[in-house]
Protein backbone atom coordinates (compact mmCIF):
# COMPACT_ATOMS: atom_id res chain seq x y z
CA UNK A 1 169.92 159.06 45.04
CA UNK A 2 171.63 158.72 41.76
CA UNK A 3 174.88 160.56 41.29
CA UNK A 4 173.91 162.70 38.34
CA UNK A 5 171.27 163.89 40.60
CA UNK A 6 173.76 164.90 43.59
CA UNK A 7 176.22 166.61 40.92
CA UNK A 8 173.25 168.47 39.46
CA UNK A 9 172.36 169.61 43.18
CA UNK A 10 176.00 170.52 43.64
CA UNK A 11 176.17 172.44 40.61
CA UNK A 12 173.16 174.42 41.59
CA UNK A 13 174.70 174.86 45.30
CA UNK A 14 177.90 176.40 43.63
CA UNK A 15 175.43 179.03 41.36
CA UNK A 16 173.71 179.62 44.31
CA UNK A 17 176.97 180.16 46.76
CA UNK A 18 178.45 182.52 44.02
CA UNK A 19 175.24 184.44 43.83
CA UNK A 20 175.15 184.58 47.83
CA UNK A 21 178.81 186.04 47.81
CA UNK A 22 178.69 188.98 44.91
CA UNK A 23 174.91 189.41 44.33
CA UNK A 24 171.54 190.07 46.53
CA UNK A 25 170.57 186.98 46.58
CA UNK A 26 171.51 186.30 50.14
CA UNK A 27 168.40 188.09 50.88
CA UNK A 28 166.39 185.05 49.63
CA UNK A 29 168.66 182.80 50.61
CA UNK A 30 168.38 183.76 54.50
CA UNK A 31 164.79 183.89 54.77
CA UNK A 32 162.92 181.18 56.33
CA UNK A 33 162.25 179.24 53.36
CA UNK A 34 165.72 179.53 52.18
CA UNK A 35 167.22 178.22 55.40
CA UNK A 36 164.56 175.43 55.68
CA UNK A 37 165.78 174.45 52.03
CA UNK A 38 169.28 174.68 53.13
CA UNK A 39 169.28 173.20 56.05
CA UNK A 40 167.24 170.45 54.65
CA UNK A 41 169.39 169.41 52.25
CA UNK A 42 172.29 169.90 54.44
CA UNK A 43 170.71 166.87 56.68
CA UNK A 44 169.88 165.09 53.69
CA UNK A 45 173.66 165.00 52.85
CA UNK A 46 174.46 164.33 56.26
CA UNK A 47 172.42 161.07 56.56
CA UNK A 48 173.54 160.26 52.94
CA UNK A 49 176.69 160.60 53.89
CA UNK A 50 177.13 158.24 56.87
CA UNK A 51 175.59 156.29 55.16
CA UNK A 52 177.61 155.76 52.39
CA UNK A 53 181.13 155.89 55.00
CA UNK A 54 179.37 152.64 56.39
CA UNK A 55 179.41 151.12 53.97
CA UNK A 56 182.48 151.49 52.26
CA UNK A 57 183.84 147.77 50.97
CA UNK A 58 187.10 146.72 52.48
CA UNK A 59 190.15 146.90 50.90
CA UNK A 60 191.12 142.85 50.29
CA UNK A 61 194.40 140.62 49.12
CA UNK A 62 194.11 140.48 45.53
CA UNK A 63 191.06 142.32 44.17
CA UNK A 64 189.87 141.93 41.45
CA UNK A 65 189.28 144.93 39.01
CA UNK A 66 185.18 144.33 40.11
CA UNK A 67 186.56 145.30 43.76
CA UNK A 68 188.91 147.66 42.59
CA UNK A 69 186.14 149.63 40.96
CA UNK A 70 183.34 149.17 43.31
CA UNK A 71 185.74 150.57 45.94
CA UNK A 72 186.97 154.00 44.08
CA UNK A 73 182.97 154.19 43.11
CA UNK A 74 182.25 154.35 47.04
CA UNK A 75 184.84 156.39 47.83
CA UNK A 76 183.69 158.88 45.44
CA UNK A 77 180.24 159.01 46.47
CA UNK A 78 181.48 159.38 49.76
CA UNK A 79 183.47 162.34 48.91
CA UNK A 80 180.56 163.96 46.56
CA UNK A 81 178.08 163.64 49.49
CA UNK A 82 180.55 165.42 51.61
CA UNK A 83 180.99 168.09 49.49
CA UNK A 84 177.24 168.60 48.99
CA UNK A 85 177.08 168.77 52.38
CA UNK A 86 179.63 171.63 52.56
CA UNK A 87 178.39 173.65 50.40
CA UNK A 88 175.03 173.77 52.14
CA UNK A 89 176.32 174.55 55.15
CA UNK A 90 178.64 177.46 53.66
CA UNK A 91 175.98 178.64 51.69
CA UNK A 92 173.64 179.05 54.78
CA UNK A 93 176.49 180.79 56.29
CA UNK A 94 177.17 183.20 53.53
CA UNK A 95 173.47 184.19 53.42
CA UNK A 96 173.08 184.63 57.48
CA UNK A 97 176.30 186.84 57.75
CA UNK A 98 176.32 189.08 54.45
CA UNK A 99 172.53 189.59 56.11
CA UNK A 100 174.06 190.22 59.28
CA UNK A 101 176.33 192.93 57.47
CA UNK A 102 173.62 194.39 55.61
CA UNK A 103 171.88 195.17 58.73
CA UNK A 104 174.68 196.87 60.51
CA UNK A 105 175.45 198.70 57.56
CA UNK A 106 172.03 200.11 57.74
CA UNK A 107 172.21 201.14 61.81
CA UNK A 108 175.41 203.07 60.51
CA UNK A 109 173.83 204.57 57.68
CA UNK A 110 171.33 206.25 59.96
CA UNK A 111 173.26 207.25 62.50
C-alpha cells in the first residue's frame, strides 16, 4: 500500500474519530457495517504492520546515506501503520461506548 494512500486513510480516520466524539455519527459508526469497516481495517493495519517491523533493515558500521534513508523510510512506515491501526481501534471504541451511553441515557429518560 503506498503511503499517500495510508495518510489519506488516516486523515479520514481522524474526521471520522472527531465526528464519533462531538457529533451523531457514532450511530453509523457502531452499526454492523461500521464495525465490519473498522475492524477490517484495523486487521489490515495489523498485518501491515508486522509486516513492516520484520522487516526493518539493520542498523550497520558506516552506512551510507542509501541505508541511512532506507532505514528512517521503514521506521516511518512502521510508525504510520501503527498509528492507523490506533485510530481504528479508538474509533471503534468511541462509537461502541458513546452508543452504550446513549442507551442508558434513554432507560433514565423513561424512568
Amino acid at each position: 500500500v503506498s503511503n499517500s494512500l495510508s495518510y489519506g486513510v488516516l486523515g479520514l480516520l481522524t474526521i471520522a474519530l472527531v465526528a464519533n466524539c462531538f457529533t451523531r455519527f457514532f450511530a453509523t459508526s457502531d452499526k454492523v457495517l461500521g464495525r465490519s469497516v473498522l475492524l477490517a481495517l484495523a486487521a489490515f493495519f495489523y498485518v501491515m504492520w508486522q509486516i513492516d517491523v520484520m522487516q526493518l533493515p539493520l542498523k550497520t558500521e558506516n552506512p551510507s546515506d542509501a541505508d541511512k534513508a532506507a532505514y528512517y523510510k521503514a521506521g516511518r512506515d512502521v510508525y504510520l501503520e501503527f498509528s492507523c491501526l490506533l485510530i481504528c481501534l479508538f474509533n471503534f471504541a468511541v462509537a461502541k461506548l458513546r452508543a452504550e451511553n446513549e442507551e442508558m441515557r434513554q432507560e433514565i429518560r423513561k424512568k
